[in-house]
Each structure stands twice: as C-alpha cells, then as structure tokens.
Protein backbone atom coordinates (compact mmCIF):
# COMPACT_ATOMS: atom_id res chain seq x y z
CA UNK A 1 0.00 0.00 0.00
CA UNK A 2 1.27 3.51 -0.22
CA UNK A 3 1.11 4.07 3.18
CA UNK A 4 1.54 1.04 6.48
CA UNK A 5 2.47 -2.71 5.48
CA UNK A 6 0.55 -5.66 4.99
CA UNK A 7 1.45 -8.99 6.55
CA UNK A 8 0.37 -11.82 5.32
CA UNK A 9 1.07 -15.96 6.85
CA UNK A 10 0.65 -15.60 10.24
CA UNK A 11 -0.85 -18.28 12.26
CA UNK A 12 -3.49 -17.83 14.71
CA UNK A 13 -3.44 -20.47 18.11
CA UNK A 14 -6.27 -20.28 20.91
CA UNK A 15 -8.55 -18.62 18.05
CA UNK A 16 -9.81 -18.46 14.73
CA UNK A 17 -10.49 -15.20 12.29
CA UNK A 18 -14.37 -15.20 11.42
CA UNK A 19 -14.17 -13.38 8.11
CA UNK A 20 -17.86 -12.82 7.80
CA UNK A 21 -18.14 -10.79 11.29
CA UNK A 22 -14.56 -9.54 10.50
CA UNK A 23 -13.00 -10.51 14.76
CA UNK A 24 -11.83 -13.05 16.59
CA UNK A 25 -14.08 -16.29 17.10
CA UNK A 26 -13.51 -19.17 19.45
CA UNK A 27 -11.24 -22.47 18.03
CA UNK A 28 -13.45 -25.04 16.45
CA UNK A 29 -13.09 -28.53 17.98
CA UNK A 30 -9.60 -30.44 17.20
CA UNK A 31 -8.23 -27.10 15.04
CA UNK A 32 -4.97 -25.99 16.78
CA UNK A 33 -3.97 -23.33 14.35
CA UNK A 34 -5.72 -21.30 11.84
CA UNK A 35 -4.66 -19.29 8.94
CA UNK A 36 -5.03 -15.15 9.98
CA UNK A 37 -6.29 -13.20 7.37
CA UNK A 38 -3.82 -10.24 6.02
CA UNK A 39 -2.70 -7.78 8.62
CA UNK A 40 -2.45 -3.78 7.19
CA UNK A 41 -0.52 -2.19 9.79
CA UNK A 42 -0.79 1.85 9.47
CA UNK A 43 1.44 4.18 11.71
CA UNK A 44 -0.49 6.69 13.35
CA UNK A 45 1.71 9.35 15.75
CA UNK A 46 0.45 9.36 19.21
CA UNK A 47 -2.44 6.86 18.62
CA UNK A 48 -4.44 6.16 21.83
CA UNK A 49 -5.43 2.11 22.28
CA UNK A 50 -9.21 1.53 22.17
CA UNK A 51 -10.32 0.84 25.68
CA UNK A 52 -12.52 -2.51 24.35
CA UNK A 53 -13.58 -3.93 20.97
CA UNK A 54 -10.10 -4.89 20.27
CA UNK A 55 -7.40 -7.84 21.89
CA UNK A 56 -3.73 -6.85 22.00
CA UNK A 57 -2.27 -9.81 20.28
CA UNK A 58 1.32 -11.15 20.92
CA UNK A 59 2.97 -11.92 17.88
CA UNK A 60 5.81 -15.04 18.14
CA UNK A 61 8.28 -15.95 15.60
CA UNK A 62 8.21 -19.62 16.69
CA UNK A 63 5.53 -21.78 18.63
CA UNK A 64 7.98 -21.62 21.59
CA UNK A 65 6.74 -18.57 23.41
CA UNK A 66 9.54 -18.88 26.17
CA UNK A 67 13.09 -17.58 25.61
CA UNK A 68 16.08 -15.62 26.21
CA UNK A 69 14.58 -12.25 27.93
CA UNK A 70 16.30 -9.30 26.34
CA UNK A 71 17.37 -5.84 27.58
CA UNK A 72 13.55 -4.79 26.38
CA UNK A 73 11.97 -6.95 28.84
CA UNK A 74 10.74 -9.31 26.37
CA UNK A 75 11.06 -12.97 25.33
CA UNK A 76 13.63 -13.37 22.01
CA UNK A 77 11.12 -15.12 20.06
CA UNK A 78 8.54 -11.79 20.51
CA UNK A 79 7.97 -9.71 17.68
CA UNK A 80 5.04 -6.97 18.38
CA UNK A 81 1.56 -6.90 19.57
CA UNK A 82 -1.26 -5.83 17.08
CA UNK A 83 -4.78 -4.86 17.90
CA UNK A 84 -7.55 -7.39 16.29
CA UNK A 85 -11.51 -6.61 16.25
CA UNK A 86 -13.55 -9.14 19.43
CA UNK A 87 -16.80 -8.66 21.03
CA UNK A 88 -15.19 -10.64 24.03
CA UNK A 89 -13.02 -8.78 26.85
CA UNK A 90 -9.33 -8.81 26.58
CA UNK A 91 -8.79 -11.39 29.29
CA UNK A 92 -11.12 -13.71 27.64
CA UNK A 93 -8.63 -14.48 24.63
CA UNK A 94 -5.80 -14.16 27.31
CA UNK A 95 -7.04 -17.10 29.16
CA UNK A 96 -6.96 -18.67 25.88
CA UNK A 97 -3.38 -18.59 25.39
CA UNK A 98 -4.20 -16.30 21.52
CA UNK A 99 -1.62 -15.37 20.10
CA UNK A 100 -0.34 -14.96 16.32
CA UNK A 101 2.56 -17.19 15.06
CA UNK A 102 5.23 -16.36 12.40
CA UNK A 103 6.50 -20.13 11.83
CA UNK A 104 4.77 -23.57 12.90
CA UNK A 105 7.33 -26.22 13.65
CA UNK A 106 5.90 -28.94 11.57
C-alpha cells in the first residue's frame, strides 16, 4: 500500500479469524492453528489504544513462546503486539493462550 504494510502468513493459536463478522471467534473442535487473514498495519503518531472492541495480540516468531529475555523486557522469540476486532473482553482471549505465530514447527 502507499502508506503502512501488509502482513500476510501468520498463524493464529487459541482462536480463529471469522471473516464474515470480521473478529476473533472461538477455536473449532480439534483445530490448533488457523490461517489469519492479512494484517495492514498503518502508523499513526500518538495513537491512543481503544479501551474494548479490540485484543492486544502477541505476535511469536516460533511456537515456543519462552526464551532468552532481552534488555527490552521481552522474550527473544517476541515480535510486536497488534490490535484485532472481538466482542469478548481482553482477558477472555488471554485465558486462551491467543496469540499470532510467524512459523509452525511442523
């Protein structure tokens, strides 16, 4: 796009995307990880987080979410956290374990 990135292959675990209501839906039964639909990340200067509607997602460049903590704070294998559309509270998805994968290991 001319302005922001898309991302595209990342891996949803602990959820699913519902592309007809456009958010985050619960895991059907026996489906570990689902295909998340394209990402379009805009930059915005001093952007204020939506207080609900949305889940802060962890994004992980491997399935292990543990790792090496680095002068940030952070686990190694972290990338960024993006905001995604729900009609559930935050802690509902954290509970969950949802997060957004880069790689699956098989």
């Amino acid at each position: 796009p001319n302005v922001g990135c898309y991302i595209h292959g990342l891996f949803l675990e602990g959820a699913r995307w519902d592309a007809a209501v456009g958010q985050l839906a619960e895991s059907r039964p026996k489906e570990l990880y689902t295909e998340m639909a394209v990402i379009w990340l805009l930059p915005v200067a001093n952007r204020k987080p939506p207080e609900s509607g949305s889940y802060l997602c962890p994004i992980y460049k491997t399935l292990t979410r543990a790792g090496t903590l680095s002068t940030t704070g952070h686990s190694t294998n972290y990338v960024i956290a993006v905001e995604i559309p729900t009609d559930k509270p935050e802690k509902h998805w954290i509970k969950r374990g949802t997060a957004l994968i880069c790689a699956l290991d098989f």
